[in-house]
Protein backbone atom coordinates (compact mmCIF):
# COMPACT_ATOMS: atom_id res chain seq x y z
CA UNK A 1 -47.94 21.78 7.33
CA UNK A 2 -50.99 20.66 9.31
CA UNK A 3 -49.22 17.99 10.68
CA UNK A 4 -46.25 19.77 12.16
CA UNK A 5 -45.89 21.76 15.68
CA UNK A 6 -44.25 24.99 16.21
CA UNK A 7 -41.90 23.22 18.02
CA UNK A 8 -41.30 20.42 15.18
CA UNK A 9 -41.09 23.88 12.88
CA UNK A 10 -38.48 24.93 15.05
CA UNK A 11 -36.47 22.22 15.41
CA UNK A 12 -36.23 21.41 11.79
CA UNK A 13 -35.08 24.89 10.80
CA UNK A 14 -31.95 24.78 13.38
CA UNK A 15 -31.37 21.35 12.16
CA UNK A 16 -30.92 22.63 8.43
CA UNK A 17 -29.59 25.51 9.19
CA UNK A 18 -26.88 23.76 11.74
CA UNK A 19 -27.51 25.92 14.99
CA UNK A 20 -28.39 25.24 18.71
CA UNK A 21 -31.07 26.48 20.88
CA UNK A 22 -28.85 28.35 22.72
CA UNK A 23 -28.38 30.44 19.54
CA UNK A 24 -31.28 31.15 18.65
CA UNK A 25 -32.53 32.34 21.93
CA UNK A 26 -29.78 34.89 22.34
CA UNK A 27 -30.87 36.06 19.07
CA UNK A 28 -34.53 36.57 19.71
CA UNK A 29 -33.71 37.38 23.32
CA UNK A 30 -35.34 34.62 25.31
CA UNK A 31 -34.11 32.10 27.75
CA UNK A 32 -32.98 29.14 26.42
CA UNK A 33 -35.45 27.17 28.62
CA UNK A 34 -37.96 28.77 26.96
CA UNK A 35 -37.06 27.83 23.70
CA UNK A 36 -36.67 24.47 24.71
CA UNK A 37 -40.71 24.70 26.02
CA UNK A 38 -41.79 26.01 22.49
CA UNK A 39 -39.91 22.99 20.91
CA UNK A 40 -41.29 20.42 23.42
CA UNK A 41 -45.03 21.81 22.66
CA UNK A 42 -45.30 22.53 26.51
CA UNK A 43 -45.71 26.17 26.27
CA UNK A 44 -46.40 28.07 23.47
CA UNK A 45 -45.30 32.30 22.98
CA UNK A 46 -47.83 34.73 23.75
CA UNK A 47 -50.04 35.42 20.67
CA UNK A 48 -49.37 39.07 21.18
CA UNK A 49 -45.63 38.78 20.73
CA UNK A 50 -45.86 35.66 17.70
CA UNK A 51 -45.66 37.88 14.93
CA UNK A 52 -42.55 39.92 16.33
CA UNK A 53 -41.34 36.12 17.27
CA UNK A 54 -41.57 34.70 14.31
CA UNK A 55 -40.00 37.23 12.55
CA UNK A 56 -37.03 37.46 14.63
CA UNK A 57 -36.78 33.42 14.32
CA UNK A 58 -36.87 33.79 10.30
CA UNK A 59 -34.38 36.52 10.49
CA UNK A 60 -31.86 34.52 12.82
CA UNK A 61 -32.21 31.04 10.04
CA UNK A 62 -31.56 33.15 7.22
CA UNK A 63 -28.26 35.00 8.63
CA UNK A 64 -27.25 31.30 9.52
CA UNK A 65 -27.37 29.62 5.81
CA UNK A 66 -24.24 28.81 3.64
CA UNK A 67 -24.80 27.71 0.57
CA UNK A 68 -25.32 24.02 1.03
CA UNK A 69 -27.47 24.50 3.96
CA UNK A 70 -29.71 27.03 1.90
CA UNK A 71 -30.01 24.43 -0.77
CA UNK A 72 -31.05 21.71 2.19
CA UNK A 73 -33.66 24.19 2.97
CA UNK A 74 -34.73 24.80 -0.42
CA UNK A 75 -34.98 21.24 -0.81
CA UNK A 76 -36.98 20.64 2.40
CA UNK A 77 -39.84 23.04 1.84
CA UNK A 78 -39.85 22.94 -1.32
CA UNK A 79 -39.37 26.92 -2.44
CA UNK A 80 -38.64 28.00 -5.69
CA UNK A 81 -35.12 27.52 -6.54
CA UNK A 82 -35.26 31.04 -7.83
CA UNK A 83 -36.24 32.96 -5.08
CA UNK A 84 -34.78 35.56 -3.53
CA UNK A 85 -33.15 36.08 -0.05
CA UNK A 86 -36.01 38.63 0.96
CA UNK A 87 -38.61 35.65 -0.56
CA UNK A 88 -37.28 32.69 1.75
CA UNK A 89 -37.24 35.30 4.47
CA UNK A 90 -41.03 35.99 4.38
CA UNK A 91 -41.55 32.43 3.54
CA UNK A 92 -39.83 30.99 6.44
CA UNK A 93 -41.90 33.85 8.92
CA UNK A 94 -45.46 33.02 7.13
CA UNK A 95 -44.94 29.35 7.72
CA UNK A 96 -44.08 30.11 11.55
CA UNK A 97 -46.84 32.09 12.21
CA UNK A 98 -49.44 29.16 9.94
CA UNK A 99 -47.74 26.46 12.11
CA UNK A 100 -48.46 28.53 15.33
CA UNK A 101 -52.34 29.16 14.65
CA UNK A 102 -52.38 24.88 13.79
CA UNK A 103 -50.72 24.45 16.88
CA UNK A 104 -52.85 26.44 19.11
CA UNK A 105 -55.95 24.49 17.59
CA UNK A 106 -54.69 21.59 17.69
CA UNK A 107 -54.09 21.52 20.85
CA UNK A 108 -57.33 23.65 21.65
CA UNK A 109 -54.51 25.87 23.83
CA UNK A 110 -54.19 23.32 26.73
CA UNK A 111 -50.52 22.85 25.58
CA UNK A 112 -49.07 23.23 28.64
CA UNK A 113 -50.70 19.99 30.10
CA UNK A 114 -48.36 17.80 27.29
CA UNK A 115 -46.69 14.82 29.16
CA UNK A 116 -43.12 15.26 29.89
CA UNK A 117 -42.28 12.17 27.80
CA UNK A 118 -41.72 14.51 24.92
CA UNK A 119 -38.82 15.79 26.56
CA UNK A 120 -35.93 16.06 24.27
CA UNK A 121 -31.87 16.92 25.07
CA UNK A 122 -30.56 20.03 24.76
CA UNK A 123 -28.74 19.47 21.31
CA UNK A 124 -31.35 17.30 19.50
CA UNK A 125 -32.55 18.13 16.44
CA UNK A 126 -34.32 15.96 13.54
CA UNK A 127 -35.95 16.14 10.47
CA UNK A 128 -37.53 13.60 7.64
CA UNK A 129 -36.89 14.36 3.57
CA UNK A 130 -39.49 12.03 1.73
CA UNK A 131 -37.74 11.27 -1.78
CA UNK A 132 -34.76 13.70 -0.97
CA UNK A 133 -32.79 14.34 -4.12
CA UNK A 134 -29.36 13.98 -3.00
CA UNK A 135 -29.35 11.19 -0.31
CA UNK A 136 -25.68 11.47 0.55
CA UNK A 137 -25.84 15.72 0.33
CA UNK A 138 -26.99 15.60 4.67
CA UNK A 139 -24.42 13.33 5.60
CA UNK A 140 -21.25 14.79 3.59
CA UNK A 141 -22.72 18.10 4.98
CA UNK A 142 -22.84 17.22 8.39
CA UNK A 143 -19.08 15.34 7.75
CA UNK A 144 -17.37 19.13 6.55
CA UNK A 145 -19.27 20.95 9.75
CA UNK A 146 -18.32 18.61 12.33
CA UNK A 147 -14.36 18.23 11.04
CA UNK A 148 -14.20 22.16 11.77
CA UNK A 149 -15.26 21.21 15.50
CA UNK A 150 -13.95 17.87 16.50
CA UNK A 151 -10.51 16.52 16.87
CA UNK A 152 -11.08 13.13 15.56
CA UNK A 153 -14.96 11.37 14.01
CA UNK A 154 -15.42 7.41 13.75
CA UNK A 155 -17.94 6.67 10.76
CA UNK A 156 -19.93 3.97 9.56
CA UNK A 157 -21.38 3.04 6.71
CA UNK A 158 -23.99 0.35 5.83
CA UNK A 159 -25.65 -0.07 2.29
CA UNK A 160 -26.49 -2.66 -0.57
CA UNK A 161 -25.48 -1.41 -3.49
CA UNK A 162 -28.16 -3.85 -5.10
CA UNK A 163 -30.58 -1.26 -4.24
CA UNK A 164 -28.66 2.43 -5.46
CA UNK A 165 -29.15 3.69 -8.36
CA UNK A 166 -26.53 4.82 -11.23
CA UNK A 167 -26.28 7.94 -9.95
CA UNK A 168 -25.99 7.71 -5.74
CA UNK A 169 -23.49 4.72 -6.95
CA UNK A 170 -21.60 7.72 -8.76
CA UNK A 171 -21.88 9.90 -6.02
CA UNK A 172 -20.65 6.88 -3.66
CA UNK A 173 -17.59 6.32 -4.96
CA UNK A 174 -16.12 10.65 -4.44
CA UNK A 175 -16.73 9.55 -0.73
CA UNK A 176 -13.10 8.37 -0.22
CA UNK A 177 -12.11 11.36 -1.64
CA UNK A 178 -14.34 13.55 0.81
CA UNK A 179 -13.02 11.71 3.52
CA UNK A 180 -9.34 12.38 2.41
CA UNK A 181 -9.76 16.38 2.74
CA UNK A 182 -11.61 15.96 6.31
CA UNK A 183 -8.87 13.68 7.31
CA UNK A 184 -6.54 16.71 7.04
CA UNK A 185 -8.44 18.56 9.40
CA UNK A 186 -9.60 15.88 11.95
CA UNK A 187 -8.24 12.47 12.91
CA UNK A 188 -11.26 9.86 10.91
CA UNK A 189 -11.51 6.51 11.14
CA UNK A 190 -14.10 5.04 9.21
CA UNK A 191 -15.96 1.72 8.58
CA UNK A 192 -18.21 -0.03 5.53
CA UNK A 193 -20.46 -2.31 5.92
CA UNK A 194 -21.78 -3.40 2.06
CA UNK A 195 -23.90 -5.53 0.44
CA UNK A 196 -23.16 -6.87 -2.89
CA UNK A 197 -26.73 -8.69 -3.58
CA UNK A 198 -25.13 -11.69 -4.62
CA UNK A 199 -27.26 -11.90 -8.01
CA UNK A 200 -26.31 -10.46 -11.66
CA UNK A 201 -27.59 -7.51 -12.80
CA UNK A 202 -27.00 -4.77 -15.65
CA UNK A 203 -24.80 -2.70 -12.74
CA UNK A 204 -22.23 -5.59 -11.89
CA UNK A 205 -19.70 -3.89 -13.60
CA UNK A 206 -20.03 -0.64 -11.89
CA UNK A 207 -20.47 -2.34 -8.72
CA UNK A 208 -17.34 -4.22 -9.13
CA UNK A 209 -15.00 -0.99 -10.55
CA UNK A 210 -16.83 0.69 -7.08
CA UNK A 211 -15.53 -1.86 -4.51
CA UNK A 212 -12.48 -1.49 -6.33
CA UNK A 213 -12.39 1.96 -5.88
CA UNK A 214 -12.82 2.24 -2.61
CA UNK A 215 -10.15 -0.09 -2.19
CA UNK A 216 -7.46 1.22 -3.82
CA UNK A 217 -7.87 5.51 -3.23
CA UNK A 218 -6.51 7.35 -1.13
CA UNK A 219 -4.46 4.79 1.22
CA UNK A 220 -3.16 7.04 3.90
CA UNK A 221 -7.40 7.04 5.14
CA UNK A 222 -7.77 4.63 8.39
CA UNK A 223 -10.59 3.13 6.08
CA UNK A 224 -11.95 -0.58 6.14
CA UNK A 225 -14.74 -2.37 4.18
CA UNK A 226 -16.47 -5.67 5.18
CA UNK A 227 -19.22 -7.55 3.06
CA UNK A 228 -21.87 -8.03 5.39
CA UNK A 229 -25.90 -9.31 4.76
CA UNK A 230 -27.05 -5.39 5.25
CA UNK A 231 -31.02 -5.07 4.85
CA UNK A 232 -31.01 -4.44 1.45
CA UNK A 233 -33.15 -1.44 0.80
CA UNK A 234 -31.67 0.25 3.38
CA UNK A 235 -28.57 2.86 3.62
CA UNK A 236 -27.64 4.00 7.22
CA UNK A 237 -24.52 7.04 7.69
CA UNK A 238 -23.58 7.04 11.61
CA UNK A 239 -21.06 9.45 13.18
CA UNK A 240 -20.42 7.75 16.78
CA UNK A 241 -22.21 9.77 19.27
CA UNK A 242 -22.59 13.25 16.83
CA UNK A 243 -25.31 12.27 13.96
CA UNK A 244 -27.47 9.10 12.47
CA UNK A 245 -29.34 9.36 8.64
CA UNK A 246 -31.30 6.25 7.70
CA UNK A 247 -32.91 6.21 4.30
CA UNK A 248 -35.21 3.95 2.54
CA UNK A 249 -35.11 3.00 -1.13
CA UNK A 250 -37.82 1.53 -3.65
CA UNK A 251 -36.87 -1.48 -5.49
CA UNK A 252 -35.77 0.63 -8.14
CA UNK A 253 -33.23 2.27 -6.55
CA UNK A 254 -34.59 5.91 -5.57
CA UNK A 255 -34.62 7.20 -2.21
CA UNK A 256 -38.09 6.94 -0.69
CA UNK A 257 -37.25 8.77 2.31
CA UNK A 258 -34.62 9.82 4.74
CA UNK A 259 -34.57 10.38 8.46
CA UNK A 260 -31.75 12.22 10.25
CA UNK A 261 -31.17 12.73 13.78
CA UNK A 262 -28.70 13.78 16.85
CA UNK A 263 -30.63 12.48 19.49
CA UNK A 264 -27.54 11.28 21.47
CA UNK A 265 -28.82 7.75 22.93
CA UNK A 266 -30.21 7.06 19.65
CA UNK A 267 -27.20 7.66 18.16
CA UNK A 268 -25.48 5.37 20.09
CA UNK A 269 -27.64 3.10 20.67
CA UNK A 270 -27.65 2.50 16.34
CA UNK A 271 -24.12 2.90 16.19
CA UNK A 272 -23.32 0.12 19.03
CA UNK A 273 -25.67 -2.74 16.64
CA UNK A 274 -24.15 -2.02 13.54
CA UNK A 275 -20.84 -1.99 14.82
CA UNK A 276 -21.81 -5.28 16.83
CA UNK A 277 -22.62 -6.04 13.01
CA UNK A 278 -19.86 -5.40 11.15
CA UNK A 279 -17.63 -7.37 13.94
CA UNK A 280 -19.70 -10.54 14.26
CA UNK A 281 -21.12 -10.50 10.49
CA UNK A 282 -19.06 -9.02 8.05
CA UNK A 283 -16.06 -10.28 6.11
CA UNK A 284 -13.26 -8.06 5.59
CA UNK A 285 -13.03 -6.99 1.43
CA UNK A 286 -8.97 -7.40 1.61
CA UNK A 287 -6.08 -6.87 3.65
CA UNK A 288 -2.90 -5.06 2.86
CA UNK A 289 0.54 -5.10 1.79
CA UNK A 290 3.42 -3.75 1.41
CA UNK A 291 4.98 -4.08 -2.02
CA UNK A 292 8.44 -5.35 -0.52
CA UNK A 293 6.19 -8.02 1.69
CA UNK A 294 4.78 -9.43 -1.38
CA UNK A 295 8.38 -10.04 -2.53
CA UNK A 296 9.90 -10.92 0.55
CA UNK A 297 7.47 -13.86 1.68
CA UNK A 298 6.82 -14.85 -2.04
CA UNK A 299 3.29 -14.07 -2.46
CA UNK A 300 3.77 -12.73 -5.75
CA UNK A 301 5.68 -15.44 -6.84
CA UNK A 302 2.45 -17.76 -5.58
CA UNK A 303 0.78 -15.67 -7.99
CA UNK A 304 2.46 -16.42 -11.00
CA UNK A 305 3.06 -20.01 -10.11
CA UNK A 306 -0.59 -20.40 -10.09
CA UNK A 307 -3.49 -21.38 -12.61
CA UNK A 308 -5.61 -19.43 -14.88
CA UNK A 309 -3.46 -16.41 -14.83
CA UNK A 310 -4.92 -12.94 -16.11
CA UNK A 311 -4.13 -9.39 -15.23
CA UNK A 312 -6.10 -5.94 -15.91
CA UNK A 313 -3.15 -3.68 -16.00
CA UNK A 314 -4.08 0.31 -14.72
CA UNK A 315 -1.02 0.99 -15.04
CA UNK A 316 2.47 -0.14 -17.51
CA UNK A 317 4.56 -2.32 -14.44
CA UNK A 318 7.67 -4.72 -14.96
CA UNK A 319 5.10 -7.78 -16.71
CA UNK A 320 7.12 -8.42 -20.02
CA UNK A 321 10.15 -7.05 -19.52
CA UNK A 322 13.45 -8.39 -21.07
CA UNK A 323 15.08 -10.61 -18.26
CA UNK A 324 18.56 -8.03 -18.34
CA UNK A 325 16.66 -5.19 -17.71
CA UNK A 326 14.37 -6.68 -15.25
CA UNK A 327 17.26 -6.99 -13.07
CA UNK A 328 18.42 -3.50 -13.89
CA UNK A 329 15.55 -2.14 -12.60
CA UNK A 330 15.35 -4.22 -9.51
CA UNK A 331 19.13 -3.07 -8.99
CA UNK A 332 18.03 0.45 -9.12
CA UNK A 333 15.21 0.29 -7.01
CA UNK A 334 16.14 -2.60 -4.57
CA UNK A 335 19.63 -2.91 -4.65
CA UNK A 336 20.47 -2.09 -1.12
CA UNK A 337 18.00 -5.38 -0.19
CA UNK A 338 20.12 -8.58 -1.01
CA UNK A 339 16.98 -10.69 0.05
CA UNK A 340 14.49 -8.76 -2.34
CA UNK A 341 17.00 -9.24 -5.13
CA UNK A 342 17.56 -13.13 -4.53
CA UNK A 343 13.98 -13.47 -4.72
CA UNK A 344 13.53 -10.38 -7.62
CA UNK A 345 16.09 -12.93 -9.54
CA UNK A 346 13.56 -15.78 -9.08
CA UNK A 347 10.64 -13.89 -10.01
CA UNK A 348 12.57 -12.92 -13.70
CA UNK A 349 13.44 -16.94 -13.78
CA UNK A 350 10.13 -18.10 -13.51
CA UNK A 351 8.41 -15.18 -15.46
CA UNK A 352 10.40 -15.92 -18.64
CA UNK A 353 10.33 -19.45 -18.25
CA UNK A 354 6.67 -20.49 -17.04
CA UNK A 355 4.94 -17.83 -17.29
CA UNK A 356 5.57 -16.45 -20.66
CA UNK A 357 5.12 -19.86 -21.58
CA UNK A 358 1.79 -20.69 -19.98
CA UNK A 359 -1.85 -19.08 -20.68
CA UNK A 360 -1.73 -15.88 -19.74
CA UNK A 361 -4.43 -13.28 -20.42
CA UNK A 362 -3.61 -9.67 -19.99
CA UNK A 363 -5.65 -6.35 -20.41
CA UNK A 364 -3.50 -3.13 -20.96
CA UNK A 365 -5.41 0.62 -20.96
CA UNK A 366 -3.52 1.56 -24.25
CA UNK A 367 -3.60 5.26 -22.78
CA UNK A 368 -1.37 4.10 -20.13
CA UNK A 369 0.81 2.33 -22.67
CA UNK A 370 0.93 5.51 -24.31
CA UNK A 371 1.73 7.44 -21.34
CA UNK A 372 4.27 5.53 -20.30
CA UNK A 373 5.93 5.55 -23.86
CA UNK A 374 5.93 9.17 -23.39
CA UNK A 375 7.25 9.99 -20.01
CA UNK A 376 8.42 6.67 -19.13
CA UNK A 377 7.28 6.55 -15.77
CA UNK A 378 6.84 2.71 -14.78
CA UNK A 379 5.24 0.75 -11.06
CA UNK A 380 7.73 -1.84 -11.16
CA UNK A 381 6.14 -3.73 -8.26
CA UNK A 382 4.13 -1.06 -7.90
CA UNK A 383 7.34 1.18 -6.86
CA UNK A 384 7.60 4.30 -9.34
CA UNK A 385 10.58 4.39 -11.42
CA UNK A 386 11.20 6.67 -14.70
CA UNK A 387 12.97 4.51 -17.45
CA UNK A 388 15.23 6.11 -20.23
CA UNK A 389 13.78 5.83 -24.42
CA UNK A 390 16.31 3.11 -24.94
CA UNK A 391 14.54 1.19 -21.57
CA UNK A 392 11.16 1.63 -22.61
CA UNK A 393 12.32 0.58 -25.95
CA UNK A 394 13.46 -2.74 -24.92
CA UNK A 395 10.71 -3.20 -22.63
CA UNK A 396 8.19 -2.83 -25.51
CA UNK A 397 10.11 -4.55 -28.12
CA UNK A 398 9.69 -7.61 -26.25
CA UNK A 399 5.90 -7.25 -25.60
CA UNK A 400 6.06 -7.15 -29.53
CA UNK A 401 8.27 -10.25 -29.37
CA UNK A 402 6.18 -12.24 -26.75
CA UNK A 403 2.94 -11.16 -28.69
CA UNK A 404 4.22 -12.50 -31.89
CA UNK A 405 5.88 -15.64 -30.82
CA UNK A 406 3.89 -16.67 -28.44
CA UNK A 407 0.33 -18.83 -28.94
CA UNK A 408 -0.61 -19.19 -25.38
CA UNK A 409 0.19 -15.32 -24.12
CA UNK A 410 -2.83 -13.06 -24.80
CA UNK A 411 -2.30 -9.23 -24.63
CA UNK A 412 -5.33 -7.22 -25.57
CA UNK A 413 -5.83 -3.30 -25.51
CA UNK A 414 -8.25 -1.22 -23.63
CA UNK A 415 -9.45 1.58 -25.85
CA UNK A 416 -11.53 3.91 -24.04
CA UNK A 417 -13.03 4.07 -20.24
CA UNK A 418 -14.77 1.08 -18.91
CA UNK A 419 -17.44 3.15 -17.25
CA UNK A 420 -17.72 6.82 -18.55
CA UNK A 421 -18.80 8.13 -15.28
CA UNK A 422 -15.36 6.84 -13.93
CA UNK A 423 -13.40 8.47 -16.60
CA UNK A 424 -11.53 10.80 -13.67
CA UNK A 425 -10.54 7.93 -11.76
CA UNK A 426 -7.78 5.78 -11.87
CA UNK A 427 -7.74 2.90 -14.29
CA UNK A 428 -8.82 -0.10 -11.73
CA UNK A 429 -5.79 -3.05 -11.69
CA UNK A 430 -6.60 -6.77 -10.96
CA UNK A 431 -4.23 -9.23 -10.89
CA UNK A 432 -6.24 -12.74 -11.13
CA UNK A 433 -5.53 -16.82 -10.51
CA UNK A 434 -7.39 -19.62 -9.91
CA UNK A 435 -6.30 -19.08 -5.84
CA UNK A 436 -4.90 -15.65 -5.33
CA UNK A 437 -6.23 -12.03 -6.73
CA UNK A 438 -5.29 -8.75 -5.45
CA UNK A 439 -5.39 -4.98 -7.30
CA UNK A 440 -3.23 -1.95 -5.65
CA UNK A 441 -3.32 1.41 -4.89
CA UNK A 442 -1.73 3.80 -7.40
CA UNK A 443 1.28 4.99 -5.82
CA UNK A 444 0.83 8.10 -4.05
CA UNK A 445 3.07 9.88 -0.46
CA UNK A 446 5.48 7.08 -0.62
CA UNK A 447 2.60 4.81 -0.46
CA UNK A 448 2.52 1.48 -2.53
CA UNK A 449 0.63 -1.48 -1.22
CA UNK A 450 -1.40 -3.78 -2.58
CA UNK A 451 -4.64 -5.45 -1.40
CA UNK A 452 -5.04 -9.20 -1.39
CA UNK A 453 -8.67 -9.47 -1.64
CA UNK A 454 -9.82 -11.86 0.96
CA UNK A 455 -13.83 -11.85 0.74
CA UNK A 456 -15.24 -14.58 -1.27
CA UNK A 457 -18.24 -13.22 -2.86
CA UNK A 458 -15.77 -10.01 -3.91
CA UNK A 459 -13.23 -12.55 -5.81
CA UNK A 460 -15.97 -13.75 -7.62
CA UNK A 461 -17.34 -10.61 -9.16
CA UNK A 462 -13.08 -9.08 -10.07
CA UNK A 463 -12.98 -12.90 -11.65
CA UNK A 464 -16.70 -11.72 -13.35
CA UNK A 465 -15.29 -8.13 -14.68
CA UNK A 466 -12.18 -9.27 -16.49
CA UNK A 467 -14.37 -12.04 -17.61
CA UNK A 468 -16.60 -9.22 -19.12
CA UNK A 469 -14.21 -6.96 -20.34
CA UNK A 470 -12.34 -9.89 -22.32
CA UNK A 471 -15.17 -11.84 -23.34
CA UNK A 472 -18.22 -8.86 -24.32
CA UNK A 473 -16.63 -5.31 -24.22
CA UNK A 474 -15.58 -5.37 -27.75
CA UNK A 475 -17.06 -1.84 -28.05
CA UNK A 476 -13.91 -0.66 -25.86
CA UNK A 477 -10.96 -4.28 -26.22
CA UNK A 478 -9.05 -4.44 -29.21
CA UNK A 479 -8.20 -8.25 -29.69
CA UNK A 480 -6.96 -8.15 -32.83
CA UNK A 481 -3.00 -8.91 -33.02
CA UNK A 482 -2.46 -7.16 -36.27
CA UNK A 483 -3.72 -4.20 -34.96
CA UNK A 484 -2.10 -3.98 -31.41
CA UNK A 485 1.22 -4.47 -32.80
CA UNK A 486 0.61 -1.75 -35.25
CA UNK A 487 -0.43 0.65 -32.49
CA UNK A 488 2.32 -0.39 -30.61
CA UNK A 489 4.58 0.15 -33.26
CA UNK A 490 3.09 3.96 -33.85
CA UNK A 491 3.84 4.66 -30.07
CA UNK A 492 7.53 3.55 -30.23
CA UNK A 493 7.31 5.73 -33.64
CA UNK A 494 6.12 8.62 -32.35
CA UNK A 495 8.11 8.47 -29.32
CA UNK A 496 11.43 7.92 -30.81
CA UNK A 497 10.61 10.74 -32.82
CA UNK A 498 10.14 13.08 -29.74
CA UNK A 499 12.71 11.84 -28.18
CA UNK A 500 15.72 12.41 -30.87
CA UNK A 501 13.94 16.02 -31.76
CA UNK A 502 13.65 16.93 -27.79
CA UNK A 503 15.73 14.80 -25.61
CA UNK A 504 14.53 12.45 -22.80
CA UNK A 505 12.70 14.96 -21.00
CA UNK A 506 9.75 15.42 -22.66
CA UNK A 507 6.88 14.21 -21.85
């Protein structure tokens, strides 16, 4: 700690432990301006009243710690994970008073001379982790505090995923999530900015599933991303005017070290570049749709009239279904829409008379084919709908029929996760031509778009995972016919079999 002022001390412990100045000096019973002269190294306490002080400071940071911010603390200073409240107590006061006596010397007790360009606002605090554990744990913490306080927060985000390693990539991709439950206490509009690195490497795959991630979760979130040249060993979290963390990673991947701060012109001085950035720089990932609008103005119909067709499938939707029940299902779902219908009707034309005819490549998750023999629970256009046995029945029966027949359609089965650390999350769609690919959110609160990826460099590496998964993932893709028509044919067993012991309900 010998390079370190009271003041810095100070300063660091509010930060972790989330408290003001003002706080602490009703605590300990001073005037705030006095705290603020500790902190600025102006004026030091009286050496007669330091241990008293310090005490009082130690007991005020401990009665402020939650759990997380205990951990931070932990972390920081590096005390035994095992220890004790009454430990970190006397810990924290011992280091107070060492960092007093250095301070003193250091500054051979003529602190009060200091020039006033140390001056710092009333709510600034920062601190510096060097190779922090968790990088994102500060800035998710800081996220949950400040939606208690604030009616709405604007975040960005700018990173190279080049430069993470496995696991902050795994931690990355909850952050939608975390954003979802602060959205339901504050208003949050938030902004990526992400690199891709543009070069192969043993992580493509789990970059690519990532991107799509963030995509397709949780689309209620006001929530964009762009691809933008971010310096690539560099991750930066920014909460306009409320709280900045920069870290800085080795070439490997781990965090080297992290700086945090709420200096409030700092703050938005940062935030004003990288949004400046993202708006004169970065390429927006996709755009969005609603799944009557890709009916309506035919741009799923430009899909399947193109090239080079192939499909990752996350979910069972209306691909191979019998031309009469295609059209009962768009009845029941779209009926009241003459327009939708007209062009639903030349959607089933050209699907069972180009399409099914053409090269075709298609990945199903066999757990989804299960689960949908099982419940029957169907995205037609991405619009739930349940189907009946006898529905499901026909609808499988004639991926049985195509698969037999047919010497240009290829239907292989996923068997197993593609990542394992994404094993919670929903299987990833792509839908993929020579000019058009898009994926889409799994429906969820009435929502069902779908995302028309519009970034270059992000169309290359969806074209690069189905690529991947069809071509080298024969540890997971079944591609032998035999074999997926006999596990088809066990699914329609087994579910017929439910079905005439149960009824149509189970599931």
């Amino acid at each position: 700690m010998k390079n370190i002022t009271f003041g810095n001390l100070i300063e660091k412990l509010l930060y972790i432990s989330n408290q003001k100045k003002s706080s602490l000096a009703k605590f300990i019973g001073y005037d705030v301006s006095y705290i603020n002269k500790w902190i600025l190294s102006t004026y030091l306490p009286s050496s007669k009243r330091i241990n008293e002080i310090c005490k009082n400071i130690s007991d005020f940071i401990l009665d402020s710690l939650d759990e997380s911010s205990l951990i931070n603390l932990i972390d920081y200073f590096e005390i035994p994970a095992d220890s004790n409240e009454e430990f970190i107590g006397e810990y924290i006061e011992t280091m107070l008073k060492e960092v007093y006596i250095d301070t003193v010397n250091l500054n051979n007790k003529s602190i009060q001379n200091l020039p006033k360009s140390t001056h710092s606002e009333e709510y600034y605090n920062s601190f510096s982790m060097v190779k922090p554990n968790i990088i994102y744990n500060t800035f998710f913490n800081e996220l949950n505090n400040m939606a208690d306080k604030e009616d709405s927060l604007e975040i960005l985000i700018s990173l190279s995923l080049m430069y993470l390693n496995h696991k902050d990539k795994i931690t990355l991709s909850d952050l939608k999530e975390i954003l979802h439950r602060i959205s339901k206490k504050t208003n949050v509009k938030a902004r990526f900015l992400i690199g891709f690195g543009g070069d192969d490497n043993e992580d493509d795959v789990i970059n690519t599933l990532l991107g799509i991630n963030l995509i397709a979760s949780y689309p209620c979130l006001n929530f964009k991303i762009y691809n933008c040249k971010v310096k690539s060993n560099t991750v930066a979290f920014a909460i306009k005017d409320k709280f900045l963390s920069t870290n800085i990673f080795f070439e490997e991947g781990e965090c080297l070290f992290s700086t945090n701060s709420k200096d409030r012109r700092l703050v938005e001085e940062f935030y004003s570049n990288l949004k400046y950035t993202l708006k004169n720089k970065g390429n927006l990932l996709f755009y969005r749709k609603e799944a009557s609008s890709m009916i309506e103005d035919q741009t799923y119909i430009q899909y399947i009239m193109n090239n080079d067709l192939r499909c990752l499938l996350g979910s069972i939707n209306e691909f191979f279904m019998p031309p009469d029940l295609f059209m009962e299902i768009a009845e029941r779902l779209f009926g009241h829409n003459q327009k939708i219908i007209n062009e639903l009707k030349k959607i089933n034309l050209f699907l069972h008379n180009v399409t099914y005819k053409s090269k075709l490549k298609v990945l199903i998750h066999e757990s989804e084919l299960r689960k949908y023999m099982s419940s029957g629970k169907l995205h037609f256009f991405n619009t739930p709908v349940t189907l009946t046995f006898k529905e499901r029945e026909r609808h499988i029966e004639y991926i049985e029929k195509i698969l037999t027949e047919s010497n240009d359609v290829e239907i292989r089965l996923v068997d197993g996760d593609l990542v394992d650390d994404f094993k919670n999350k929903e299987n990833p769609s792509l839908y993929l031509s020579r000019n058009l690919k898009f994926t889409k959110v799994y429906p969820e609160s009435g929502k069902n778009y779908y995302f028309i990826i519009s970034d270059n460099e992000f169309k290359g590496m969806c074209t690069d995972l189905f690529d991947k998964l069809w071509n080298a993932r024969t540890d997971i893709v079944i591609s032998n016919k035999d074999e997926i028509l006999d596990r088809i044919a066990r699914s329609i067993s087994y579910t017929r079999l439910i079905s005439e012991s149960f009824g149509e309900n189970i599931e």
